[in-house]
PDB file of N, CA and C in Angstrom:
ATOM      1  N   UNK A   1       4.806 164.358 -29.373  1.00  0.00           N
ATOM      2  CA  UNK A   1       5.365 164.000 -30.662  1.00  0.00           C
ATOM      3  C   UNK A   1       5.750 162.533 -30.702  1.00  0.00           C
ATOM      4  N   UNK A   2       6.263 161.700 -29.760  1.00  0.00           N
ATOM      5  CA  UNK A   2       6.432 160.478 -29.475  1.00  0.00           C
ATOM      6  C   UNK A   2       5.624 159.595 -29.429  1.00  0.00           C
ATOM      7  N   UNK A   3       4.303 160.103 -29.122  1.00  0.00           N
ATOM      8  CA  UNK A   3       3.287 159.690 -29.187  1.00  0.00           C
ATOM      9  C   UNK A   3       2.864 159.412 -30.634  1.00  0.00           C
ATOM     10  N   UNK A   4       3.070 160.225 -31.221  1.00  0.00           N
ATOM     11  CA  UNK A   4       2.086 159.936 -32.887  1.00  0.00           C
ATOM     12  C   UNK A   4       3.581 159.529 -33.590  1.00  0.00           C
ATOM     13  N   UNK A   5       5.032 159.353 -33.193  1.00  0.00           N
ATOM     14  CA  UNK A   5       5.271 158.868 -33.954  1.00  0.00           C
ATOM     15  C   UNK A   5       4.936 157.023 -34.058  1.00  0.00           C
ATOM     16  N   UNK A   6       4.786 156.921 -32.405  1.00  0.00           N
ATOM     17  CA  UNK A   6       4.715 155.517 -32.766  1.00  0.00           C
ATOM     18  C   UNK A   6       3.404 154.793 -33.269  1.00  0.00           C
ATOM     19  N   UNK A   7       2.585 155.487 -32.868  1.00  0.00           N
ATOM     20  CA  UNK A   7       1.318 155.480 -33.930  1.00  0.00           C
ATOM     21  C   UNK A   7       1.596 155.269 -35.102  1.00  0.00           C
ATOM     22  N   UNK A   8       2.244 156.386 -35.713  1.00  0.00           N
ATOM     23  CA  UNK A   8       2.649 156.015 -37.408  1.00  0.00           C
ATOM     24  C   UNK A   8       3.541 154.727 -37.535  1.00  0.00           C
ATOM     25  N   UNK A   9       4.579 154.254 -36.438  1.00  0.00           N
ATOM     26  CA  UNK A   9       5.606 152.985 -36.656  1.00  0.00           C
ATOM     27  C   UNK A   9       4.180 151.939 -37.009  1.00  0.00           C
ATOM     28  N   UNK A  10       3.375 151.568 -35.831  1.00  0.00           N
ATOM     29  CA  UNK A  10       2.638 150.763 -35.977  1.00  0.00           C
ATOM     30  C   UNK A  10       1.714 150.991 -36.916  1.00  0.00           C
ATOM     31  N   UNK A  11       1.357 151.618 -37.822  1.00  0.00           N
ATOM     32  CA  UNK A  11       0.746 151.805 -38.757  1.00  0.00           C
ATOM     33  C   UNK A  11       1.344 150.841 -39.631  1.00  0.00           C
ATOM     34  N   UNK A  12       2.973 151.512 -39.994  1.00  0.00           N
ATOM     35  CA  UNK A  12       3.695 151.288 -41.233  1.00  0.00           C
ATOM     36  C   UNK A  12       3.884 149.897 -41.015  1.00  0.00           C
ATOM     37  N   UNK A  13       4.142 149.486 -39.495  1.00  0.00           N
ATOM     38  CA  UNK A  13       4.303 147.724 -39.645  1.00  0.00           C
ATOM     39  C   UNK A  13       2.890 147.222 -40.169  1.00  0.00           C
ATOM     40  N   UNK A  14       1.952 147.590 -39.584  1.00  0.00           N
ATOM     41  CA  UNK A  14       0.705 146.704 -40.264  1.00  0.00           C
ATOM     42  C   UNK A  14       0.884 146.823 -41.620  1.00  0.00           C
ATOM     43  N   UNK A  15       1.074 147.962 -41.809  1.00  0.00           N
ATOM     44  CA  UNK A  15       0.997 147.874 -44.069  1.00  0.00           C
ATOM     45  C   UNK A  15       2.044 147.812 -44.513  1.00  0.00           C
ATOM     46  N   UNK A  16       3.013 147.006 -44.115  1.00  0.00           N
ATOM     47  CA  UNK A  16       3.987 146.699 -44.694  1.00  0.00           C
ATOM     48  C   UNK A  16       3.888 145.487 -45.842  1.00  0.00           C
ATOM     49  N   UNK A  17       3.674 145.658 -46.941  1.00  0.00           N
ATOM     50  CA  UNK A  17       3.407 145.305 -47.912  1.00  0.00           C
ATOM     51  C   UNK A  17       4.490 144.418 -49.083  1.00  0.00           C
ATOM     52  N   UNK A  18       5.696 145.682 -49.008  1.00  0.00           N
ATOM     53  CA  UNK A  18       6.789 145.486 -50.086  1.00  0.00           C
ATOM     54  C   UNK A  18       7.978 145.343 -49.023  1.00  0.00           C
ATOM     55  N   UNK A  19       9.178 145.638 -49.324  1.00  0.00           N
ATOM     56  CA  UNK A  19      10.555 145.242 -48.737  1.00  0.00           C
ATOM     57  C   UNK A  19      10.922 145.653 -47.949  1.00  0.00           C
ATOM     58  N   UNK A  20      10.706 147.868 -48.325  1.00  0.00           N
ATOM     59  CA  UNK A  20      10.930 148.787 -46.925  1.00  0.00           C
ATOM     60  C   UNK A  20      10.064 149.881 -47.521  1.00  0.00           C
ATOM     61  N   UNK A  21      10.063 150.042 -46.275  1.00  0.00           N
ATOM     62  CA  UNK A  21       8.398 151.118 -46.442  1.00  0.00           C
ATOM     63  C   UNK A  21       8.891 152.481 -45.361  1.00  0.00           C
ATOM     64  N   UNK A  22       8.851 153.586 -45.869  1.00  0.00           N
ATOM     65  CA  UNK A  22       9.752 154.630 -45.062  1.00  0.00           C
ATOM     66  C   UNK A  22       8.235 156.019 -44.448  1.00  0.00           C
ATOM     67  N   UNK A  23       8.352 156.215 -43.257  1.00  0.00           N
ATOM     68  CA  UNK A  23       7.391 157.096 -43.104  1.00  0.00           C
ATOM     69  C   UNK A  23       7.867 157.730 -42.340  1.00  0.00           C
ATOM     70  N   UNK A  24       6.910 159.429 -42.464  1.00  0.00           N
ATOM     71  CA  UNK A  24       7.561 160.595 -40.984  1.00  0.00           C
ATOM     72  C   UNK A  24       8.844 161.039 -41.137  1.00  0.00           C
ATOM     73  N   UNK A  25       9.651 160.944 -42.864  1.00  0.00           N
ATOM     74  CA  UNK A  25      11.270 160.864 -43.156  1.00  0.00           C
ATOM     75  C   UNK A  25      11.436 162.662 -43.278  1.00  0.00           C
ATOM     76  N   UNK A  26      12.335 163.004 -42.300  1.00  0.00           N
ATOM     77  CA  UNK A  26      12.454 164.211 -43.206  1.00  0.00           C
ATOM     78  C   UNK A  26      13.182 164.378 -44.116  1.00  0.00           C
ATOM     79  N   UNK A  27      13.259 165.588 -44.861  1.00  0.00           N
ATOM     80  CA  UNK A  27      13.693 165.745 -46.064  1.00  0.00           C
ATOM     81  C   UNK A  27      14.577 165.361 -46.369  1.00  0.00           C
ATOM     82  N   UNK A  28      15.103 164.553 -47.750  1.00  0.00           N
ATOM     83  CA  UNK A  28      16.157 163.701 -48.156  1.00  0.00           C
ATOM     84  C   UNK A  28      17.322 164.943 -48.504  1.00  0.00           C
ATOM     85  N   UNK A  29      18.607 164.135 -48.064  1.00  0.00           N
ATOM     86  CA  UNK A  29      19.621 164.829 -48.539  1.00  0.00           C
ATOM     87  C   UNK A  29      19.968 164.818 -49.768  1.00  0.00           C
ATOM     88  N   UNK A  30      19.816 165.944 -50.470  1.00  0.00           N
ATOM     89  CA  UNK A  30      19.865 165.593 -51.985  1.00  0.00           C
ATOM     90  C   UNK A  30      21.636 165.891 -52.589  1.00  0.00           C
ATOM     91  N   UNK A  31      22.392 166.160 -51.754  1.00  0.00           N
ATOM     92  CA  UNK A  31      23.831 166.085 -51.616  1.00  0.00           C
ATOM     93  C   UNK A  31      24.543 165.137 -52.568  1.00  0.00           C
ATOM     94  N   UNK A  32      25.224 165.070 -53.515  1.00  0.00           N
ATOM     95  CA  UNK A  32      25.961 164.403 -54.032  1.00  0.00           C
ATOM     96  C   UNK A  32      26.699 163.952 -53.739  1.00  0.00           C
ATOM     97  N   UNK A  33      27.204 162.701 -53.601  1.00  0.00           N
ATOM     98  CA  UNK A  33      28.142 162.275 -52.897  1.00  0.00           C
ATOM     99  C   UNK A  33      29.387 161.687 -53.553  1.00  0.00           C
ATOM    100  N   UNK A  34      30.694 162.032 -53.427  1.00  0.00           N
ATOM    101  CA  UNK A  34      31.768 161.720 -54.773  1.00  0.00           C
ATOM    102  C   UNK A  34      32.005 160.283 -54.818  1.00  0.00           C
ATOM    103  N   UNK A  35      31.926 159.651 -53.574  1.00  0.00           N
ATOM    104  CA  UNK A  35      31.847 158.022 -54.356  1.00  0.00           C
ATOM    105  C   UNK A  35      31.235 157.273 -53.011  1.00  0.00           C
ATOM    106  N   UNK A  36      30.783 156.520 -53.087  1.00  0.00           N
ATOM    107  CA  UNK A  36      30.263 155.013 -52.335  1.00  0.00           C
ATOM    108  C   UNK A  36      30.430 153.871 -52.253  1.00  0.00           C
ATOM    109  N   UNK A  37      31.361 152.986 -51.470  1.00  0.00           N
ATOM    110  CA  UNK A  37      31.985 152.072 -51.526  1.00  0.00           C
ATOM    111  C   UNK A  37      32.069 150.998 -50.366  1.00  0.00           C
ATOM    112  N   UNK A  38      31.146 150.135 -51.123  1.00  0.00           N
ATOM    113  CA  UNK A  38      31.176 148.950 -49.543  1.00  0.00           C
ATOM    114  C   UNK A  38      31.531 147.861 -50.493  1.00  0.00           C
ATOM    115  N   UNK A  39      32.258 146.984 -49.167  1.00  0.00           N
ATOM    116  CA  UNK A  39      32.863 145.574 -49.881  1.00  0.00           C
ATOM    117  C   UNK A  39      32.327 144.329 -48.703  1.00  0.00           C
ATOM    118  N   UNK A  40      32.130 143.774 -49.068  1.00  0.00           N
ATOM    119  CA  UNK A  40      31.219 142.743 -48.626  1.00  0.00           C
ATOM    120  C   UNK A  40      30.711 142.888 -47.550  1.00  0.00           C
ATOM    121  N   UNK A  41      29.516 143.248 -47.731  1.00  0.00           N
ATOM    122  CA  UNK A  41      28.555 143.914 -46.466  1.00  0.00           C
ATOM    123  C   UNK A  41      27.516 143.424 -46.553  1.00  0.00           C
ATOM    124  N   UNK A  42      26.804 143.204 -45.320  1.00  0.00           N
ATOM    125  CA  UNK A  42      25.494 142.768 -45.702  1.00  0.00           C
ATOM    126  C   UNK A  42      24.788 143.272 -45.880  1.00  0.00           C
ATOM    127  N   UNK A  43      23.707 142.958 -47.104  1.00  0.00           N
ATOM    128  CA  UNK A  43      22.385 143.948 -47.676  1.00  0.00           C
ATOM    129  C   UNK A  43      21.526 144.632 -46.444  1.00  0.00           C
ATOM    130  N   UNK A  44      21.255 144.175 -45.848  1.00  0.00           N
ATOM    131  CA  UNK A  44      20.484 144.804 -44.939  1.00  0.00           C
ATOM    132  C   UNK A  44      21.210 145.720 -44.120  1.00  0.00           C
ATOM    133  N   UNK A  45      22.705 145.635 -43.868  1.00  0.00           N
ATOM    134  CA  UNK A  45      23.214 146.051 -43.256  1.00  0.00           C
ATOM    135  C   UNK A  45      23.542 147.777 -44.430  1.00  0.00           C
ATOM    136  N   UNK A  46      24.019 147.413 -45.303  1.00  0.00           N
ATOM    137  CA  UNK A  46      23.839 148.591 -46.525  1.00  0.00           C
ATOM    138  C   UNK A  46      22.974 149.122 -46.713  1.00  0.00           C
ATOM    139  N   UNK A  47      21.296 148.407 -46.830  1.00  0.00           N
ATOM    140  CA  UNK A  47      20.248 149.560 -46.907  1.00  0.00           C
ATOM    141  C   UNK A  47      20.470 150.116 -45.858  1.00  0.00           C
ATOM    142  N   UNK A  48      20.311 150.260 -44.561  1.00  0.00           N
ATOM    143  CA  UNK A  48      20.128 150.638 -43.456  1.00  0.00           C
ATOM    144  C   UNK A  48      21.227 152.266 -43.657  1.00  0.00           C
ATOM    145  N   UNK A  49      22.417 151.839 -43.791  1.00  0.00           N
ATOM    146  CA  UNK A  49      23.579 152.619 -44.190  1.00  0.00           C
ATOM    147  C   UNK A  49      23.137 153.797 -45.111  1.00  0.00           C
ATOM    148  N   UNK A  50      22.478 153.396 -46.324  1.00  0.00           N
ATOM    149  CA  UNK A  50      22.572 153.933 -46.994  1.00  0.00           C
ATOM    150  C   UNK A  50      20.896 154.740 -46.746  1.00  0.00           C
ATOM    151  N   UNK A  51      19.779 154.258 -46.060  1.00  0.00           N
ATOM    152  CA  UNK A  51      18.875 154.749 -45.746  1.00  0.00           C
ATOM    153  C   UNK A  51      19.454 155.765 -44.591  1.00  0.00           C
ATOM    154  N   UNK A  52      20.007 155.839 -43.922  1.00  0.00           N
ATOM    155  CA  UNK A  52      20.758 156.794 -43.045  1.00  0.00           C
ATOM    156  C   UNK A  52      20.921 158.136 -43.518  1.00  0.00           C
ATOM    157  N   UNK A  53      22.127 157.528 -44.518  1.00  0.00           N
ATOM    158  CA  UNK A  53      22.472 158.856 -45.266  1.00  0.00           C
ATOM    159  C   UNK A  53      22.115 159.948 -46.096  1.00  0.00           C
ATOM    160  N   UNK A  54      20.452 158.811 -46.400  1.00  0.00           N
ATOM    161  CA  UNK A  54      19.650 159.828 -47.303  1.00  0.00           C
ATOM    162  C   UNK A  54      18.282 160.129 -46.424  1.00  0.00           C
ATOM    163  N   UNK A  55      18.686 160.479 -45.298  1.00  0.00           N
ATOM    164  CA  UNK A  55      17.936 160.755 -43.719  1.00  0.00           C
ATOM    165  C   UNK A  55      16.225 160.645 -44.007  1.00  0.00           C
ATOM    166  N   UNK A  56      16.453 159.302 -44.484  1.00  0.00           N
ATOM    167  CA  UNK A  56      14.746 158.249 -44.514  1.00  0.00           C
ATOM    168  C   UNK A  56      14.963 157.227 -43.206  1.00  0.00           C
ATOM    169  N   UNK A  57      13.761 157.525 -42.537  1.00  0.00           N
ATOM    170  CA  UNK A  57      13.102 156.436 -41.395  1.00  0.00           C
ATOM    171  C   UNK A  57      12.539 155.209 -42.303  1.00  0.00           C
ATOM    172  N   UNK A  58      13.544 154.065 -42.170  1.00  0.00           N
ATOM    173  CA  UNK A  58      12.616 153.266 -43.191  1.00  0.00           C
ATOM    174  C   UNK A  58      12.525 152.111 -41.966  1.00  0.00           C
ATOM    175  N   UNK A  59      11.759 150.868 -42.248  1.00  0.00           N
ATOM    176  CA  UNK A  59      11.172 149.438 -42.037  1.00  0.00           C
ATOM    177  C   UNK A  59      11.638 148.478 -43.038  1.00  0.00           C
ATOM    178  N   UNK A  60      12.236 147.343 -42.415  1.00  0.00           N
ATOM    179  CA  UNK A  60      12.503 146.520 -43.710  1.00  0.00           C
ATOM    180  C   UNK A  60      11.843 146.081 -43.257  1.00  0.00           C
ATOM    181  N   UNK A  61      10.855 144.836 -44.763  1.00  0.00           N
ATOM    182  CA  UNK A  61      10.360 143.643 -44.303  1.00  0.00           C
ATOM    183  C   UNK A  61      10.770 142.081 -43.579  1.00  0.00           C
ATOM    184  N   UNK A  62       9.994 141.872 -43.004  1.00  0.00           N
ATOM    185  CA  UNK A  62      10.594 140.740 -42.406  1.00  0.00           C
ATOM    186  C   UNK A  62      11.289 139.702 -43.098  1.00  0.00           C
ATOM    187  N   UNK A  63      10.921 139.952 -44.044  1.00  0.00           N
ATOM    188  CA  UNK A  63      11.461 138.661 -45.148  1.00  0.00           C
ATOM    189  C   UNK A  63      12.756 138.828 -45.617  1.00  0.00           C
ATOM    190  N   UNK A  64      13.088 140.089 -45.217  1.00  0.00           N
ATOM    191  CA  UNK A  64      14.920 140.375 -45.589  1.00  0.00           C
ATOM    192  C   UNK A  64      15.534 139.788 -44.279  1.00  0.00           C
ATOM    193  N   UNK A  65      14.948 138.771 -42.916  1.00  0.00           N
ATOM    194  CA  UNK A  65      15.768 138.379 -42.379  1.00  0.00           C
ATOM    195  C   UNK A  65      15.954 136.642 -42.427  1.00  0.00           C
ATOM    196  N   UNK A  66      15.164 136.343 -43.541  1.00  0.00           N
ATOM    197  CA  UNK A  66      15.216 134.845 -44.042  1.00  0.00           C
ATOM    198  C   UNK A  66      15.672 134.507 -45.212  1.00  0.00           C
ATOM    199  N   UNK A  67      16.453 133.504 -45.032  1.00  0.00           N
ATOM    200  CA  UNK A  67      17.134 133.065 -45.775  1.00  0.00           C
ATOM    201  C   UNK A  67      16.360 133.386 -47.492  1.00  0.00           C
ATOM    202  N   UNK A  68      17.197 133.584 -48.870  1.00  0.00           N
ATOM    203  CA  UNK A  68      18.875 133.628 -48.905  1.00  0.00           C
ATOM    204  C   UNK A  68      19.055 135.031 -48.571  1.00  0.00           C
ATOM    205  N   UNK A  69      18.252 136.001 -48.151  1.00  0.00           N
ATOM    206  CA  UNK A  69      18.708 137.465 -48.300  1.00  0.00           C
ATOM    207  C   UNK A  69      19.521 137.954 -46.964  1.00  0.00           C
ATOM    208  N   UNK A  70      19.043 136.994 -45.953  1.00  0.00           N
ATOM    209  CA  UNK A  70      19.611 137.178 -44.589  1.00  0.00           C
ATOM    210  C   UNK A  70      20.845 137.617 -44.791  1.00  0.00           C
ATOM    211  N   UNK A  71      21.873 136.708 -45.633  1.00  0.00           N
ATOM    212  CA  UNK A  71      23.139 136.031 -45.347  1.00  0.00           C
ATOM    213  C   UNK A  71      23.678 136.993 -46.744  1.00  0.00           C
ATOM    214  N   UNK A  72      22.897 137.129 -47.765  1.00  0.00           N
ATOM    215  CA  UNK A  72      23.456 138.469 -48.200  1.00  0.00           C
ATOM    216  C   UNK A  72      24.606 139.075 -48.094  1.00  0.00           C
ATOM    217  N   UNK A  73      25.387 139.082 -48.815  1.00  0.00           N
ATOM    218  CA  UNK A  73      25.957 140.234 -49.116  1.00  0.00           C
ATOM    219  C   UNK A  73      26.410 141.214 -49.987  1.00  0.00           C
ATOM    220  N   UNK A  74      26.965 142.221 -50.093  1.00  0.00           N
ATOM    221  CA  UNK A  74      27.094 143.098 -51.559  1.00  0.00           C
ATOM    222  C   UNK A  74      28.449 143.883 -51.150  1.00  0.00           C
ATOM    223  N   UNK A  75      28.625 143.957 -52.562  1.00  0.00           N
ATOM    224  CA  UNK A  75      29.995 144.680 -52.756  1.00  0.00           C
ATOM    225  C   UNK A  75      29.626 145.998 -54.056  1.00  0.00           C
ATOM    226  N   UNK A  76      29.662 147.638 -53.733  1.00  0.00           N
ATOM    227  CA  UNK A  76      28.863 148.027 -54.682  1.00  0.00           C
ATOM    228  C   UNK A  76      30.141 149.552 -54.600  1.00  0.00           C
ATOM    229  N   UNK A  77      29.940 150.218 -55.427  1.00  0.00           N
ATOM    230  CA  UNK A  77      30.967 151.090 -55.879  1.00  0.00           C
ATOM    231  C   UNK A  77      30.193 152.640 -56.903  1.00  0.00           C
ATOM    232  N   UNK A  78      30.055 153.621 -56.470  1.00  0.00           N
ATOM    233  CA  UNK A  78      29.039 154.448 -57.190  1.00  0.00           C
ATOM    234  C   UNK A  78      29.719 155.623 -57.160  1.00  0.00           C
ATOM    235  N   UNK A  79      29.936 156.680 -57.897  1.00  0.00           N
ATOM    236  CA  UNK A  79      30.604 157.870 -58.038  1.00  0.00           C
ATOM    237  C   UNK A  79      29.421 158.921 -58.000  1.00  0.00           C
ATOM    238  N   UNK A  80      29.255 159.930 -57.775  1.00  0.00           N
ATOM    239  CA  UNK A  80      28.838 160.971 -57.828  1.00  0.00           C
ATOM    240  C   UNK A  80      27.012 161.009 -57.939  1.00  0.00           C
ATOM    241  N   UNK A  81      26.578 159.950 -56.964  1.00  0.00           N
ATOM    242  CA  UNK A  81      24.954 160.086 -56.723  1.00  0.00           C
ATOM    243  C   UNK A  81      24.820 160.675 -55.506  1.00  0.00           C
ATOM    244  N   UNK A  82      23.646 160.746 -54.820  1.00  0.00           N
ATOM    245  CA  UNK A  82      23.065 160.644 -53.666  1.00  0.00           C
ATOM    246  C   UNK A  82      22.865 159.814 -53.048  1.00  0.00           C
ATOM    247  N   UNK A  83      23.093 159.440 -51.716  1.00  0.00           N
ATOM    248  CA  UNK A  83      22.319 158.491 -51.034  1.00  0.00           C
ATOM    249  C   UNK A  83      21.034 157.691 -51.027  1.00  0.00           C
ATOM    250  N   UNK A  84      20.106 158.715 -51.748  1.00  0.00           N
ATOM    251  CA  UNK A  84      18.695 158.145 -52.167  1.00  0.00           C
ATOM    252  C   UNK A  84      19.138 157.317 -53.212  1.00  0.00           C
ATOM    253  N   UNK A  85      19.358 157.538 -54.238  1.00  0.00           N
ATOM    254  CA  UNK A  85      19.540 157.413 -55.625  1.00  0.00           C
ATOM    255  C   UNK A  85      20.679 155.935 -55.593  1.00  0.00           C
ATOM    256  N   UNK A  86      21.373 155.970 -54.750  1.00  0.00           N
ATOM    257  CA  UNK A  86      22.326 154.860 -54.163  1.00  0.00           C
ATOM    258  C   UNK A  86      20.997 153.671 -53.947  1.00  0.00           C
ATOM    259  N   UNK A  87      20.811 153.962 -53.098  1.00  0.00           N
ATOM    260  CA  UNK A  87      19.523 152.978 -52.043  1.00  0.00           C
ATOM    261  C   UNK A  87      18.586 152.400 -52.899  1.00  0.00           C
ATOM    262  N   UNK A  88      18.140 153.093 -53.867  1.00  0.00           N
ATOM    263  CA  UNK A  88      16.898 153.189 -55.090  1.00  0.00           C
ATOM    264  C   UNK A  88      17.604 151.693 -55.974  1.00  0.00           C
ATOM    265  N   UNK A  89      19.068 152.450 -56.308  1.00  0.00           N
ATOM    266  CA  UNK A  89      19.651 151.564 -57.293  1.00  0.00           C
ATOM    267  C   UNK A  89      19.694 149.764 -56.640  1.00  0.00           C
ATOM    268  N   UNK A  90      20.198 150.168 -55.283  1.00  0.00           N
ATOM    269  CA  UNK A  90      20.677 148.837 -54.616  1.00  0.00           C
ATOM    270  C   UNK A  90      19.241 147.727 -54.492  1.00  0.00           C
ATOM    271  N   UNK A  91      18.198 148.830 -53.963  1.00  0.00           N
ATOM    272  CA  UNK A  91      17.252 147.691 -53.573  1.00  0.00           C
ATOM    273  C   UNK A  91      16.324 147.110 -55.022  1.00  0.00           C
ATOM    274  N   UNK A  92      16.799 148.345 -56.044  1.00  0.00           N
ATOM    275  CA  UNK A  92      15.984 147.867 -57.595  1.00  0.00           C
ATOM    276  C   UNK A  92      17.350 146.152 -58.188  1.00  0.00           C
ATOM    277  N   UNK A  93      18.661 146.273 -57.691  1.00  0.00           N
ATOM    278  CA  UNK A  93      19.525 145.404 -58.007  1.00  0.00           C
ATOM    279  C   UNK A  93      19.000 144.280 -57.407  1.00  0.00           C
ATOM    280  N   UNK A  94      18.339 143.989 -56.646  1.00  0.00           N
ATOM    281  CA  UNK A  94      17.606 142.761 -55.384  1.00  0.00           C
ATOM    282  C   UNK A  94      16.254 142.318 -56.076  1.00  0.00           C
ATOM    283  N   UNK A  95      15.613 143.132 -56.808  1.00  0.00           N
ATOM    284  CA  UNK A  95      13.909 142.924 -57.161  1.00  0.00           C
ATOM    285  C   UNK A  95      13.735 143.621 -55.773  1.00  0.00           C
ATOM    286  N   UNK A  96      13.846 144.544 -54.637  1.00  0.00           N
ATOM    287  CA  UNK A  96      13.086 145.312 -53.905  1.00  0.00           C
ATOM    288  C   UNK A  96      12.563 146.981 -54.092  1.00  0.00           C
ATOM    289  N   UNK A  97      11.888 147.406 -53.558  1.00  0.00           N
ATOM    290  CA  UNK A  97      11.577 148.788 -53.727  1.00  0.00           C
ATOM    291  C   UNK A  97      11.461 149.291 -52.534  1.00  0.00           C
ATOM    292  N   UNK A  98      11.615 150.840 -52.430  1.00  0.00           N
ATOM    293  CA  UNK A  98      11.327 152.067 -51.492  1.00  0.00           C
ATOM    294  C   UNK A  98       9.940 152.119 -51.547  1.00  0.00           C
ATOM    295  N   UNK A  99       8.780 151.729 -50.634  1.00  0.00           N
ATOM    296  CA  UNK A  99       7.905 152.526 -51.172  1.00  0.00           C
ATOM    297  C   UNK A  99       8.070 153.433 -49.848  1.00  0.00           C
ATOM    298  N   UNK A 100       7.157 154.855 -50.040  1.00  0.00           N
ATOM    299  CA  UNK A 100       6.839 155.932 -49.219  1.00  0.00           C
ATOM    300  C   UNK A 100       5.894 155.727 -48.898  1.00  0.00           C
ATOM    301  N   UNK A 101       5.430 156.025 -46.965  1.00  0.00           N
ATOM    302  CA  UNK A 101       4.307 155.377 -46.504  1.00  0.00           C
ATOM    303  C   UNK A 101       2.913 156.326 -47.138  1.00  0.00           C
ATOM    304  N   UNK A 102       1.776 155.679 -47.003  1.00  0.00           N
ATOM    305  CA  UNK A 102       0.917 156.670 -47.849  1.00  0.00           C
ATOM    306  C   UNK A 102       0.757 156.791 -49.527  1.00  0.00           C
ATOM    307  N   UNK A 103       1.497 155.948 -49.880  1.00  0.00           N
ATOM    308  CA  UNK A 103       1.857 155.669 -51.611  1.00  0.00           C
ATOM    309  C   UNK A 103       1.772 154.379 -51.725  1.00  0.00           C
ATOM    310  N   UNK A 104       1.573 153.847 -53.027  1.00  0.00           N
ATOM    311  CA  UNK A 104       0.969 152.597 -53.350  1.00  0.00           C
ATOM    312  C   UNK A 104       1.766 151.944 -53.727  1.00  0.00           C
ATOM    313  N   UNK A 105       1.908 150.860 -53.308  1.00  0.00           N
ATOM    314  CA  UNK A 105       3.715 149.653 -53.818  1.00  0.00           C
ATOM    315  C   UNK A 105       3.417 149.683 -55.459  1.00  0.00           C
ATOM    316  N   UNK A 106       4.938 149.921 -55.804  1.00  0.00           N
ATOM    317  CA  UNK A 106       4.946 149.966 -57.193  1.00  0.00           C
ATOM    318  C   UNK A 106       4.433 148.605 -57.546  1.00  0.00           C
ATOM    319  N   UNK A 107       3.926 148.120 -58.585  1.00  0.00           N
ATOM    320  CA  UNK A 107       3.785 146.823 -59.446  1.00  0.00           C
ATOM    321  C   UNK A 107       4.934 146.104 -59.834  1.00  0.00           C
ATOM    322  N   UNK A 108       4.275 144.697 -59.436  1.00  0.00           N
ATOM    323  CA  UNK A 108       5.801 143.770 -60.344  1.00  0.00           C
ATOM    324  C   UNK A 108       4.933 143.089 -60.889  1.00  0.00           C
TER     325      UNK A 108
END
């Protein structure tokens, strides 16, 4: 099993295309969550967080570790979503997207 997952890692790095690209995720927690609250955190450090919680294997692109997004940070406050739906919102607040590996980067 270790075997083909890293097969699929190196897949998803070659076609890494858009911002974060998530593959091999199992099923998202579709759990509501009563509120969400980070105060100055760093973006990357929040997707990651918040990709956690909505139990997606994701990849960011490299370009979220160069400047200005590096240094990033966010302060964000959400009542009664999901973790996905959190993550969706945060990286659509940036100009980034989720894509799912095997699916085609949305259009900008």
């Amino acid at each position: 099993m270790v075997k083909y997952r890293s097969l699929i890692l190196v897949a998803a790095v070659v076609s890494v295309l858009t911002n974060v690209q998530t593959w091999a995720a199992s099923p998202a927690n579709d759990k509501v969550i009563p509120l969400i609250e980070m105060e100055s955190v760093l973006l990357t450090d929040a997707i990651w967080q918040l990709a956690r919680q909505a139990h997606l294997n994701i990849l960011l692109d490299p370009r979220l570790s160069e400047p200005p997004l590096a240094r990033m940070t966010v302060s964000i406050r959400w009542q009664n979503v999901t973790a996905k739906e959190a993550l969706v919102a945060l990286l659509d607040n940036y100009g980034l997207a989720l894509v799912e590996a095997g699916r085609p980067a949305p259009s900008r």
